[in-house]
C-alpha atoms as a PDB file:
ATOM      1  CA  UNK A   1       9.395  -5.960 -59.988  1.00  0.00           C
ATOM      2  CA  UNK A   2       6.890  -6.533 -57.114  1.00  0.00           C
ATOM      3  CA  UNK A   3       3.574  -8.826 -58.213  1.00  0.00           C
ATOM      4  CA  UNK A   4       0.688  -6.684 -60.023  1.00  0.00           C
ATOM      5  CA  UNK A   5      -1.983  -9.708 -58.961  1.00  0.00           C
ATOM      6  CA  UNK A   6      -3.251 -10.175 -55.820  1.00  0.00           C
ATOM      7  CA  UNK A   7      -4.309 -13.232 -53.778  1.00  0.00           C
ATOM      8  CA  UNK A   8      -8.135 -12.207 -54.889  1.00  0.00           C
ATOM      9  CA  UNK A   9      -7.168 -11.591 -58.311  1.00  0.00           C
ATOM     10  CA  UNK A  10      -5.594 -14.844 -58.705  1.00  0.00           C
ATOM     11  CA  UNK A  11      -8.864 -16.639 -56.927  1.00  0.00           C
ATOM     12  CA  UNK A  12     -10.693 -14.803 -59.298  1.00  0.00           C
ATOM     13  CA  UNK A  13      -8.606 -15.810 -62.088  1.00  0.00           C
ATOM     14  CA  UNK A  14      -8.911 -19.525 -61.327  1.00  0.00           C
ATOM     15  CA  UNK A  15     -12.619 -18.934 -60.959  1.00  0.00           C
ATOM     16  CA  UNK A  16     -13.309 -17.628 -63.756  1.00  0.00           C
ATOM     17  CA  UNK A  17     -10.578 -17.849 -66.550  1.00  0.00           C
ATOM     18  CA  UNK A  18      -9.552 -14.113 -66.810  1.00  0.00           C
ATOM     19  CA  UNK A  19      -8.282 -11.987 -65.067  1.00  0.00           C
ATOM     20  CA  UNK A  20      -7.941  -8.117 -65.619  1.00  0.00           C
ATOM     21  CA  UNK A  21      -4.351  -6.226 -64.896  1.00  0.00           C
ATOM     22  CA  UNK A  22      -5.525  -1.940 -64.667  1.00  0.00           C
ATOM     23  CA  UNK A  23      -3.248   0.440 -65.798  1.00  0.00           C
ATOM     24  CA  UNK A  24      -0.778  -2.150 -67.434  1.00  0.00           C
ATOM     25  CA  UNK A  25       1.077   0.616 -70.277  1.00  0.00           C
ATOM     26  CA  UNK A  26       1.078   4.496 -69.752  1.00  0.00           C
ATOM     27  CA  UNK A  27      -1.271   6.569 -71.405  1.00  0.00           C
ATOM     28  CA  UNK A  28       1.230   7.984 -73.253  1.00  0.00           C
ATOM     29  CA  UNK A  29       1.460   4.401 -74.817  1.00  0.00           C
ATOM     30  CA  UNK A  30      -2.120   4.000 -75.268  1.00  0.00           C
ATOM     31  CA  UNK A  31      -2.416   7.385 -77.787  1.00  0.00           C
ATOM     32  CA  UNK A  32       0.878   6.153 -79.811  1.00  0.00           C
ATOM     33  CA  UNK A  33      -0.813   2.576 -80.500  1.00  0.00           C
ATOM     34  CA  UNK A  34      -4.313   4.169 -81.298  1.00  0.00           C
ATOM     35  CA  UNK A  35      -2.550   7.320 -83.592  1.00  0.00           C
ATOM     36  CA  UNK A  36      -0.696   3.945 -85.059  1.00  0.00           C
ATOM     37  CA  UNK A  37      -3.944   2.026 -85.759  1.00  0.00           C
ATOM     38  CA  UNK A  38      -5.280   5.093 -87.570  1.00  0.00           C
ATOM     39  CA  UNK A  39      -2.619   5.711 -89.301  1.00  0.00           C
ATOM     40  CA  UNK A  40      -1.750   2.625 -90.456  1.00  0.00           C
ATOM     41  CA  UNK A  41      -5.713   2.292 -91.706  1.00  0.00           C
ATOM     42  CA  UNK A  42      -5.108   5.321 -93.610  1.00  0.00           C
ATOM     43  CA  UNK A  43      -8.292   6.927 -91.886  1.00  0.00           C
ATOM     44  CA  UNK A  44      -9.405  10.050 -90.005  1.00  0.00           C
ATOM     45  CA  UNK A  45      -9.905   9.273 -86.636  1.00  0.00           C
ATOM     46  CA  UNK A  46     -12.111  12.739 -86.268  1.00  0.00           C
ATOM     47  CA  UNK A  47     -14.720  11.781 -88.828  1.00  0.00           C
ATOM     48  CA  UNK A  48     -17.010   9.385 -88.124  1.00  0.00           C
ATOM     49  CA  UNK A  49     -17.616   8.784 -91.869  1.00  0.00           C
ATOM     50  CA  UNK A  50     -14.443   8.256 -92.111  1.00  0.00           C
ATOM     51  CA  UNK A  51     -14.266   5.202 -89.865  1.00  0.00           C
ATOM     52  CA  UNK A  52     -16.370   2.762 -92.125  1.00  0.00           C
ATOM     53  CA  UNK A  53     -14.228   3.973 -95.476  1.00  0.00           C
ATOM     54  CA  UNK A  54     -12.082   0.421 -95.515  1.00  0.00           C
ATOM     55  CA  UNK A  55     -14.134  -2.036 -97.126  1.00  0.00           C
ATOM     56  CA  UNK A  56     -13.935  -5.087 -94.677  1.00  0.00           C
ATOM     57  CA  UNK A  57     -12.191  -8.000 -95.748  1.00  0.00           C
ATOM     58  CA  UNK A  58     -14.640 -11.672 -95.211  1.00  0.00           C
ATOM     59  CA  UNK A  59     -12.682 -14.258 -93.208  1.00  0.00           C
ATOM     60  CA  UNK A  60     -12.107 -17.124 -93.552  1.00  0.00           C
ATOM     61  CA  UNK A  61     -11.823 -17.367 -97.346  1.00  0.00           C
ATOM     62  CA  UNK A  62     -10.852 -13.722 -97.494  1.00  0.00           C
ATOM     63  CA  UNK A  63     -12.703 -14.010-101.134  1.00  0.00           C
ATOM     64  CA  UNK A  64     -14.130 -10.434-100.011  1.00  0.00           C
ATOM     65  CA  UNK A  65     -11.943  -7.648-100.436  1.00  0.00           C
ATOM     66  CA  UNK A  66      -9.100  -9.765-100.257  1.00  0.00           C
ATOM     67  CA  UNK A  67      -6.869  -6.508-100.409  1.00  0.00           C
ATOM     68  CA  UNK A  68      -8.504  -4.430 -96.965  1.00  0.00           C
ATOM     69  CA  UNK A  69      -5.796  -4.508 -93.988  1.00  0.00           C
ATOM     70  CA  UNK A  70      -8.937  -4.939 -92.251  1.00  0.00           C
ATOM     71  CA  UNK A  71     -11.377  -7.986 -91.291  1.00  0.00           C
ATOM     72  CA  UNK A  72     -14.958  -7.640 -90.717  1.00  0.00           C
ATOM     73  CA  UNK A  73     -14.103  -8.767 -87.357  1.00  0.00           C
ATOM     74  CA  UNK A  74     -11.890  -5.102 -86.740  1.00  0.00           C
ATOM     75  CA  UNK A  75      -8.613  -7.167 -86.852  1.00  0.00           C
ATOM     76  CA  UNK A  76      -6.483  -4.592 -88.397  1.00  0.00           C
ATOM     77  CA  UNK A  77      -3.389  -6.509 -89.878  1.00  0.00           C
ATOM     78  CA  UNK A  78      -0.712  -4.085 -87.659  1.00  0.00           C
ATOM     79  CA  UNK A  79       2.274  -6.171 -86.495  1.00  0.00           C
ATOM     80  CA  UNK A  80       5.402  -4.690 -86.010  1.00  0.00           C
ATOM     81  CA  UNK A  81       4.792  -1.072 -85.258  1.00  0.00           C
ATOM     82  CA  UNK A  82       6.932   0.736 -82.657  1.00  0.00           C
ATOM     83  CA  UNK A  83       3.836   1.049 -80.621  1.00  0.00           C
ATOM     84  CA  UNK A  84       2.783  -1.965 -80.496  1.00  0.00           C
ATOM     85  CA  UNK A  85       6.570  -3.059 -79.360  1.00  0.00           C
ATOM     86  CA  UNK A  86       6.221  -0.487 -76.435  1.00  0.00           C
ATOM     87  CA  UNK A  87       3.464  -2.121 -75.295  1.00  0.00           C
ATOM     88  CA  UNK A  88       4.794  -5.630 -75.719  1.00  0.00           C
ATOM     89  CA  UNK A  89       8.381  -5.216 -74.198  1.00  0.00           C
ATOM     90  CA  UNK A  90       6.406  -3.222 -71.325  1.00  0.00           C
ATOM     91  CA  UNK A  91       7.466  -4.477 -67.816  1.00  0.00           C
ATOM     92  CA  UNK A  92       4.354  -4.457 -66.460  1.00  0.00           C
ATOM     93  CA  UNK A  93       2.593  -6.528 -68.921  1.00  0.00           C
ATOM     94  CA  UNK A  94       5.553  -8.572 -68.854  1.00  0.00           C
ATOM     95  CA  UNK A  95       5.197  -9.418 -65.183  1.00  0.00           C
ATOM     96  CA  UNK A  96       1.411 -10.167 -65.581  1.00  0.00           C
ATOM     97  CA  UNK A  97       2.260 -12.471 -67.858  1.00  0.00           C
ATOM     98  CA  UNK A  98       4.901 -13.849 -65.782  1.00  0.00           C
ATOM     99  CA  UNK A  99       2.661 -14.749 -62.918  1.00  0.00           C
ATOM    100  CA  UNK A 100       0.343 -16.614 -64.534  1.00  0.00           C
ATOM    101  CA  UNK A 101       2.643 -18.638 -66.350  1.00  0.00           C
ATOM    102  CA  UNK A 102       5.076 -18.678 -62.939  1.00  0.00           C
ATOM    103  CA  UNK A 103       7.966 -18.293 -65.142  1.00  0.00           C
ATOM    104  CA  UNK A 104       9.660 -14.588 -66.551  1.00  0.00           C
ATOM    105  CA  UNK A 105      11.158 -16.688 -69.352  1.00  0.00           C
ATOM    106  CA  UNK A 106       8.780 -16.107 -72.389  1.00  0.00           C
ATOM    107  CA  UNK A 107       8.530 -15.290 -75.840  1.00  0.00           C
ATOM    108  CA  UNK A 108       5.397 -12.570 -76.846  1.00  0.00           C
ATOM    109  CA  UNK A 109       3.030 -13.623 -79.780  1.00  0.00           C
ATOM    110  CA  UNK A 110       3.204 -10.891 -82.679  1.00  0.00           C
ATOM    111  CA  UNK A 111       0.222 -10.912 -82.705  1.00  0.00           C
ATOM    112  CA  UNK A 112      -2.239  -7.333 -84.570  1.00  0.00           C
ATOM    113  CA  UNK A 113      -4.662  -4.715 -83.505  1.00  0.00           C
ATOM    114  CA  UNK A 114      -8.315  -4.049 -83.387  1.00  0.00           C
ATOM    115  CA  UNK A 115     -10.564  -1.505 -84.686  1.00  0.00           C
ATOM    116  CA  UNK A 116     -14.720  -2.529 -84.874  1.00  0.00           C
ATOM    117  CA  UNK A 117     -16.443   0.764 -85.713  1.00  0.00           C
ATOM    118  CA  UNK A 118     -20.263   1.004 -84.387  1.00  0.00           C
ATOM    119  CA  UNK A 119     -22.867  -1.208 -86.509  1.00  0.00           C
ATOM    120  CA  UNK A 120     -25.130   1.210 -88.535  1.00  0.00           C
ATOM    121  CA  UNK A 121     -27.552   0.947 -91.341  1.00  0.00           C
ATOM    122  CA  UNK A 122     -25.869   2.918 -93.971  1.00  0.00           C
ATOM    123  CA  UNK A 123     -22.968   0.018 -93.330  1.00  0.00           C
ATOM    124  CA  UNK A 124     -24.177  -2.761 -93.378  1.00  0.00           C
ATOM    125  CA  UNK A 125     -20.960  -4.555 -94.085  1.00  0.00           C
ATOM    126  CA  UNK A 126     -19.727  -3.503 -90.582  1.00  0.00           C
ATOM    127  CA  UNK A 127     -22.561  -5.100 -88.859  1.00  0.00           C
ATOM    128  CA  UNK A 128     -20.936  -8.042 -87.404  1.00  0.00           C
ATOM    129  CA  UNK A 129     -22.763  -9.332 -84.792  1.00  0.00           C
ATOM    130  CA  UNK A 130     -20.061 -10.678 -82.755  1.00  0.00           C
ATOM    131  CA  UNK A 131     -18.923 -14.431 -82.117  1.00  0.00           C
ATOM    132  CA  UNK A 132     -17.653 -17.149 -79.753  1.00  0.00           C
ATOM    133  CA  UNK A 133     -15.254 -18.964 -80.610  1.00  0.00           C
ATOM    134  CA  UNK A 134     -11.799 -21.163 -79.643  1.00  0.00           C
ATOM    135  CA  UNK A 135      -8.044 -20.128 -81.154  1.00  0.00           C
ATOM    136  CA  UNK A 136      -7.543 -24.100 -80.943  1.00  0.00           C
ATOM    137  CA  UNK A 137      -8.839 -27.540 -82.188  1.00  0.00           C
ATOM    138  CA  UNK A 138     -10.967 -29.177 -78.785  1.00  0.00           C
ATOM    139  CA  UNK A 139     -10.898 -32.287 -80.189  1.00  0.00           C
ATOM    140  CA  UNK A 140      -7.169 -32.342 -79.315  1.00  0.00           C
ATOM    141  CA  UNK A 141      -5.982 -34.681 -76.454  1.00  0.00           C
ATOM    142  CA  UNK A 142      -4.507 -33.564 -74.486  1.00  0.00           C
ATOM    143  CA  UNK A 143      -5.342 -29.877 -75.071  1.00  0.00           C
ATOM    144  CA  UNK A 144      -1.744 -28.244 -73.457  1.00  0.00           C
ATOM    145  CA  UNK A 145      -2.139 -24.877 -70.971  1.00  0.00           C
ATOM    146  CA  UNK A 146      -1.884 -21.813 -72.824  1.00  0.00           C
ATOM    147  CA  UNK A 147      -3.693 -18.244 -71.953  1.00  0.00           C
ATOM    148  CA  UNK A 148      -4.531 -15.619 -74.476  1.00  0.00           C
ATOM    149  CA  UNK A 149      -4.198 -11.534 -73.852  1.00  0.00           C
ATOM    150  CA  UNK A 150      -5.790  -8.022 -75.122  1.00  0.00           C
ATOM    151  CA  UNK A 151      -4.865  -4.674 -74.168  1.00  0.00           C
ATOM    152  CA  UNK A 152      -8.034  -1.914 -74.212  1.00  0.00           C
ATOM    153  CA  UNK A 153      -6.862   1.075 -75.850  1.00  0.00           C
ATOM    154  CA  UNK A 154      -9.483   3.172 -75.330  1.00  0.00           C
ATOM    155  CA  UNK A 155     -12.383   3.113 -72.406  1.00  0.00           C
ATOM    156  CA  UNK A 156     -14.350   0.305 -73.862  1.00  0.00           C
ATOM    157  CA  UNK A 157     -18.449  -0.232 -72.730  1.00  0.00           C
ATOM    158  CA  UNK A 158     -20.024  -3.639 -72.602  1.00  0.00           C
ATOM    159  CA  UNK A 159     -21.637  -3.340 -76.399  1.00  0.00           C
ATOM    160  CA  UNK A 160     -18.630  -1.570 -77.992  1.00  0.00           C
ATOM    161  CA  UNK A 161     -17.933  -4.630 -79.654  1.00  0.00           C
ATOM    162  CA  UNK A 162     -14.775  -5.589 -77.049  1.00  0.00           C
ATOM    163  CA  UNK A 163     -13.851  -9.171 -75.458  1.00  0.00           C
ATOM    164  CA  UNK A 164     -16.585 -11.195 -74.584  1.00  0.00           C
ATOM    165  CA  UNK A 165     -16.455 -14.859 -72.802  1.00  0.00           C
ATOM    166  CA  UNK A 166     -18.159 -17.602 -71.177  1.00  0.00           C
ATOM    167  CA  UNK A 167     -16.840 -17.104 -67.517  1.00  0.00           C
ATOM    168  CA  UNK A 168     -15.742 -20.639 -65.946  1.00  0.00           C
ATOM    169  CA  UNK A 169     -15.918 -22.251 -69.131  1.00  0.00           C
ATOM    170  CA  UNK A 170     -12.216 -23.626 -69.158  1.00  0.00           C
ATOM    171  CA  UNK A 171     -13.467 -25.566 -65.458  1.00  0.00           C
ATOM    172  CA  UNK A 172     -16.577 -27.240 -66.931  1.00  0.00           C
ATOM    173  CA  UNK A 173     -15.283 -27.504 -70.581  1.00  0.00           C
ATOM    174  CA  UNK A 174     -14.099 -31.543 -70.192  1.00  0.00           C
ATOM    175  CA  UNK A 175     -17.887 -32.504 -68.447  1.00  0.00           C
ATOM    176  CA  UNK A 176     -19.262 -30.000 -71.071  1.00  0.00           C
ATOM    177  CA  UNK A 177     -17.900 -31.924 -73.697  1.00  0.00           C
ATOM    178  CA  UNK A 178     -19.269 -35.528 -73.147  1.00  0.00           C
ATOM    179  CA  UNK A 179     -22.563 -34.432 -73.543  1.00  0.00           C
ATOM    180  CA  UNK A 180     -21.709 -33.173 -77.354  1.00  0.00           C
ATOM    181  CA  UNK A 181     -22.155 -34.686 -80.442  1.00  0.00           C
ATOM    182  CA  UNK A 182     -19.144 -36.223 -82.206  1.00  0.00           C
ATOM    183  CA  UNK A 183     -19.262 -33.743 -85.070  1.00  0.00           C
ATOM    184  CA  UNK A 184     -19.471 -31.026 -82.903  1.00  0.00           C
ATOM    185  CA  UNK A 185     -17.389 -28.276 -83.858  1.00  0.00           C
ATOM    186  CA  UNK A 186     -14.385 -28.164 -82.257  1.00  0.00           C
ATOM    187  CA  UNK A 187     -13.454 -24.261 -83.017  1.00  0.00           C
ATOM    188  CA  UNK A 188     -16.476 -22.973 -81.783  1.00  0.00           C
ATOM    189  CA  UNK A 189     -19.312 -24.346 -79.455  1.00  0.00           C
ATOM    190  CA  UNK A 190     -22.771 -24.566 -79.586  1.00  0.00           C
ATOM    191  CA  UNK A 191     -23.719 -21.654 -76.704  1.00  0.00           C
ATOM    192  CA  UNK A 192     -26.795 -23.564 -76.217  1.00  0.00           C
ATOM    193  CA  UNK A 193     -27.375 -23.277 -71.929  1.00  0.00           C
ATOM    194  CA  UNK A 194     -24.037 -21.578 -72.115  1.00  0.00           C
ATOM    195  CA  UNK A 195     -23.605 -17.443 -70.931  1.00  0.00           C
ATOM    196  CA  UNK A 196     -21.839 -15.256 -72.639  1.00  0.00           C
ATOM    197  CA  UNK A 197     -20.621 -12.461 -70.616  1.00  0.00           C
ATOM    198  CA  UNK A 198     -18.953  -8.609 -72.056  1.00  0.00           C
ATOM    199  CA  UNK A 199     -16.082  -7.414 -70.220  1.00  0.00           C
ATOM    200  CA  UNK A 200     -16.728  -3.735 -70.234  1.00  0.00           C
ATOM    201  CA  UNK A 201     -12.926  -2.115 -69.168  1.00  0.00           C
ATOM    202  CA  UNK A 202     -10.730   0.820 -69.422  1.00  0.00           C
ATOM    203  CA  UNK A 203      -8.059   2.467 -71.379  1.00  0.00           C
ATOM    204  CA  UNK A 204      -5.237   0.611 -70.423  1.00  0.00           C
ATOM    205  CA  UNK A 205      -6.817  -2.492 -68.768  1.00  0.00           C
ATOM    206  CA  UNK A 206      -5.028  -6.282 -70.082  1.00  0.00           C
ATOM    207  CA  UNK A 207      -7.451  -8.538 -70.346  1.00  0.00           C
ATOM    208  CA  UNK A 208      -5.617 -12.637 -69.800  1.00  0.00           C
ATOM    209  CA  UNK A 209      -7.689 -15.528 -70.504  1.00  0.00           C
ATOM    210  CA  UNK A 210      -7.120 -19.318 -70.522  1.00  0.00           C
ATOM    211  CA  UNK A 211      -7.282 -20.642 -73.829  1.00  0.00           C
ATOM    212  CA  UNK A 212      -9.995 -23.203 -73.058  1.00  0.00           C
ATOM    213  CA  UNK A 213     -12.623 -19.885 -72.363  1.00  0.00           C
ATOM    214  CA  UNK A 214     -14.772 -19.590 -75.094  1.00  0.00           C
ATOM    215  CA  UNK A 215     -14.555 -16.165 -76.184  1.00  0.00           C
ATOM    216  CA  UNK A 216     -14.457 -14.168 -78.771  1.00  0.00           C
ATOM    217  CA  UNK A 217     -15.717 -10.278 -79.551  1.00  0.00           C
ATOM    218  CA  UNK A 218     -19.036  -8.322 -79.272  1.00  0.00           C
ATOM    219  CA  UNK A 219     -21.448  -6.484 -81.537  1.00  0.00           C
ATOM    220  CA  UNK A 220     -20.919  -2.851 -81.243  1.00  0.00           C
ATOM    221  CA  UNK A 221     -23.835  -1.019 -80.867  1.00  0.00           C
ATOM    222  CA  UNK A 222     -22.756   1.631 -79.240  1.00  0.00           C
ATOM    223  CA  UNK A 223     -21.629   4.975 -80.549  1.00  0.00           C
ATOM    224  CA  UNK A 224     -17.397   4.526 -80.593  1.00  0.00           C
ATOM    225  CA  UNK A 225     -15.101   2.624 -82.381  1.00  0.00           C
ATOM    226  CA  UNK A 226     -13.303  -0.484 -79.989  1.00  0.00           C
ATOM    227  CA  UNK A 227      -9.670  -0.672 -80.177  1.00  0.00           C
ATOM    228  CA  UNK A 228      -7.475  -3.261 -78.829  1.00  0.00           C
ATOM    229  CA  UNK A 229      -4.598  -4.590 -79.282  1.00  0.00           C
ATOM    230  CA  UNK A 230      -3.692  -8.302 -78.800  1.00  0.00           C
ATOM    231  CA  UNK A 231      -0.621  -9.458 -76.727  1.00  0.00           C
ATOM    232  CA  UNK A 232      -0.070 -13.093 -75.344  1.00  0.00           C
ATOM    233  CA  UNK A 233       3.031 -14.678 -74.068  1.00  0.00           C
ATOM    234  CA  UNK A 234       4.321 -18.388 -73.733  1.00  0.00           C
ATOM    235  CA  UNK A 235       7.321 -20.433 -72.772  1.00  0.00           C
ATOM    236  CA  UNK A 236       9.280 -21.882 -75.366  1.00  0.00           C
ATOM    237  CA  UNK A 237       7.589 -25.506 -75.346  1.00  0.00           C
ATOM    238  CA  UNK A 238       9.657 -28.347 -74.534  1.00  0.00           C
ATOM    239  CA  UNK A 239       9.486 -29.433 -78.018  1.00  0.00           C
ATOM    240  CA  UNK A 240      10.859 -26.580 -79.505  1.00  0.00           C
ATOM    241  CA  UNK A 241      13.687 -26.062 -76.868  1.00  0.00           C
ATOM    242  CA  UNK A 242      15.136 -29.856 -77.260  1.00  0.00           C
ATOM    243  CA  UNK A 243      14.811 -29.597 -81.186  1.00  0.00           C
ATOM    244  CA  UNK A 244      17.669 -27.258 -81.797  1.00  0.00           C
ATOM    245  CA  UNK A 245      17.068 -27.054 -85.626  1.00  0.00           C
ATOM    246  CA  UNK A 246      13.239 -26.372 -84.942  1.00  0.00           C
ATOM    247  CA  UNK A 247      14.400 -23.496 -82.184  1.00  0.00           C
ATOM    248  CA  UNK A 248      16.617 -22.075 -84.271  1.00  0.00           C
ATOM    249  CA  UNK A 249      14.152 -21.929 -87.899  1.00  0.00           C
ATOM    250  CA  UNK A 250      11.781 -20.100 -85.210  1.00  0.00           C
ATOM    251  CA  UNK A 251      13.669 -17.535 -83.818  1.00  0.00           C
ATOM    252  CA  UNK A 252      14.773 -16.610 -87.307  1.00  0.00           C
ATOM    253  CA  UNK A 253      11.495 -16.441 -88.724  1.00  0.00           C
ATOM    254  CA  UNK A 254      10.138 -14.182 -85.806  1.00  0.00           C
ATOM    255  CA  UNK A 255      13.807 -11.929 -86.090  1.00  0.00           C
ATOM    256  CA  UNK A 256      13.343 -11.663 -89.787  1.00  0.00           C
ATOM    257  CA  UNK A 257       9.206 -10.628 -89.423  1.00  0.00           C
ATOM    258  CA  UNK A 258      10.600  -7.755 -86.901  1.00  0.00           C
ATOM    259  CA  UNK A 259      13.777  -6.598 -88.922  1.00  0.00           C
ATOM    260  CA  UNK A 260      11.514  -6.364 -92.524  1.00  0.00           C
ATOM    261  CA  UNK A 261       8.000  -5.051 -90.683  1.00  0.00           C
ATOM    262  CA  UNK A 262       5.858  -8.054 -91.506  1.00  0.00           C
ATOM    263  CA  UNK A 263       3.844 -10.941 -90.061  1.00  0.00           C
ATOM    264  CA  UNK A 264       4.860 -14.367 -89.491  1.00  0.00           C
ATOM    265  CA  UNK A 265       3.633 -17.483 -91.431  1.00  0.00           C
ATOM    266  CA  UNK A 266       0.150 -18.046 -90.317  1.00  0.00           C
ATOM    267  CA  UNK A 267      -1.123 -14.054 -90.794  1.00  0.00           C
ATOM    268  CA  UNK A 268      -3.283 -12.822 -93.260  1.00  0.00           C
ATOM    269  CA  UNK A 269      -1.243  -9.975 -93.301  1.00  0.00           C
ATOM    270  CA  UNK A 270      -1.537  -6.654 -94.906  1.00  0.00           C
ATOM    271  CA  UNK A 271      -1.519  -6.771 -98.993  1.00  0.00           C
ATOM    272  CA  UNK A 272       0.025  -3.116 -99.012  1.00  0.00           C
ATOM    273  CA  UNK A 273       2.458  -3.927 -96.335  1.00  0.00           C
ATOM    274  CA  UNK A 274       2.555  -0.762 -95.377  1.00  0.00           C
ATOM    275  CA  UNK A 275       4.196  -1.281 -92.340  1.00  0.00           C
ATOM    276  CA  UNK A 276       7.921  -2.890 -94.269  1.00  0.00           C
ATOM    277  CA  UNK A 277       7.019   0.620 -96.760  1.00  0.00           C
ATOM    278  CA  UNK A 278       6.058   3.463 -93.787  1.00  0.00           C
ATOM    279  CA  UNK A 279       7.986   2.434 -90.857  1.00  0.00           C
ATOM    280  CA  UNK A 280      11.597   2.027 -89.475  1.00  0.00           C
ATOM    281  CA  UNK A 281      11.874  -1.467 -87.536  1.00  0.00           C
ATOM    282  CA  UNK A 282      11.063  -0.890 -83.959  1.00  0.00           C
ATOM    283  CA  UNK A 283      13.760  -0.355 -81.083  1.00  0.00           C
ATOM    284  CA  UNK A 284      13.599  -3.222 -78.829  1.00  0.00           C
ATOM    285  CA  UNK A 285      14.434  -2.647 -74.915  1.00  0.00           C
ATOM    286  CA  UNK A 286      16.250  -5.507 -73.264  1.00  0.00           C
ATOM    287  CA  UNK A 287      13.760  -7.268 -72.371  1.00  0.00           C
ATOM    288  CA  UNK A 288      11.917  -6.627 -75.542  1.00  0.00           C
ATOM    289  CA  UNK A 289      14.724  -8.751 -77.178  1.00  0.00           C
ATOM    290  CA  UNK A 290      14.570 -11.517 -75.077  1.00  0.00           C
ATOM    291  CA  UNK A 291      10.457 -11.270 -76.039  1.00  0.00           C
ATOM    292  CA  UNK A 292      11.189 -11.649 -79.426  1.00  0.00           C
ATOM    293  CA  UNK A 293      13.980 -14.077 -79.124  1.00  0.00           C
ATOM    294  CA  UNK A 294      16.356 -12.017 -80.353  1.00  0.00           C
ATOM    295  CA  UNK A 295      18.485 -12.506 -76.968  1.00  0.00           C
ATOM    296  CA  UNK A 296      17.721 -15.805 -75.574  1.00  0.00           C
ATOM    297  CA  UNK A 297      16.797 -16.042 -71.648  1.00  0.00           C
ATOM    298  CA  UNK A 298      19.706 -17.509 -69.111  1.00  0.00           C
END
């Protein structure tokens, strides 16, 4: 397959810490991963009533309504859905992925959906008001590469809730830092002097950012539900590939979450598991096995 980035989009990219890949599924696989959202949510896409009719579960403790497949952040706790496997084992997200990481040899994160529905009075529950935040600990040395990736399902505006990021921040993050207290939190940083920018995009557009970018997702003020759908991808570290016992326990685990419909260790998950109940286990392309590490790379 030919490159999708271009020298300007890869300028950008080390500019700025994301970088945006247009068009990266079909449309056709955009509508199956939204119809799969709603489904699996159990809610009528139609009615706008309808949309607020999960109770949102709190996170972290998840001490409020522990049992919603939904966060009050819109993570919807989808895993292993067919749709979401189209869009993962999908060449042109693969080769994205490929280029930043200059290697085609990579596993995909199973990772889960998105669905914020617009903030409004009668809700109050869904009025999240956005954060910023890291998927790492900072105080880690050294903190390894790694990027992170979302897929726009639908046309998303800049306050529809979507991806939102402090542009540069992965260049500036190590001078940042010294002028931070030592009890600083190392999850999420104080945005004091720092901008926070929405990334407004369209159906279809893959969002890849370096890990080090503050980021996070918006308040949605805005008269539409946002829905996403996260994808990343990584090279089987070093660690992992010389430790055959440690290689081996995680390709099972990841085999055994596809086969049976469920997350991996480390997910909330989804208390109904509806997904292991309501769906078949999802057909995996070539290189969708190799993703999953089902087929190992030569």
């Amino acid at each position: 397959m030919n490159n999708v980035f271009g020298t300007d989009q890869l300028r950008f990219w080390e500019e700025n810490g994301y970088i945006v890949l247009q068009n990266a599924v079909p449309m056709e696989n955009l509508t199956a991963a939204v119809d799969a959202i709603w489904s699996f949510l159990e809610i009528d896409p139609s009615n706008p009533e309808n949309w607020y009719s999960q109770p949102p579960r709190r996170e972290p403790s998840c001490t409020k309504n522990p049992n919603s497949p939904i966060s009050e952040y819109g993570m919807v706790e989808i895993y292993q859905h067919q749709a979401l496997w189209d869009n993962r084992q999908y060449p042109r997200i693969h080769q994205a992925f490929s280029e930043v990481w200059k290697t085609e040899k990579l596993w995909v994160t199973l990772n889960r959906a998105n669905m914020k529905p617009p903030s409004r009075p009668q809700n109050p529950e869904w009025n999240h008001p956005g954060m910023i935040h890291w998927d790492l600990d900072t105080s880690q040395h050294p903190i390894p590469f790694g990027v992170q990736g979302v897929l726009y399902l639908t046309d998303t505006a800049e306050n529809q809730g979507g991806f939102q990021c402090v542009p540069g921040f992965h260049r500036t993050f190590y001078e940042w830092v010294k002028s931070q207290p030592a009890d600083r939190n190392p999850k999420a940083p104080d945005l004091n002097g720092l901008e926070v920018k929405s990334i407004a995009g369209q159906a279809g557009d893959l969002i890849i950012w370096h890990r080090l970018l503050a980021h996070g997702n918006g308040h949605n003020t805005s008269t539409q539900p946002r829905l996403a759908q996260y994808i990343s991808m990584f090279p089987i570290s070093l660690e992992i590939e010389n430790n055959i016992p440690l290689l081996k326990q995680e390709r099972s685990d990841r085999i055994e979450a596809w086969r049976q419909r469920r997350p991996t260790s480390g997910w909330p998950g989804d208390p109904r598991d509806w997904e292991h109940h309501n769906c078949q286990t999802a057909q995996l392309t070539p290189l969708g096995r190799k993703l999953l590490g089902l087929d190992m790379w030569k």
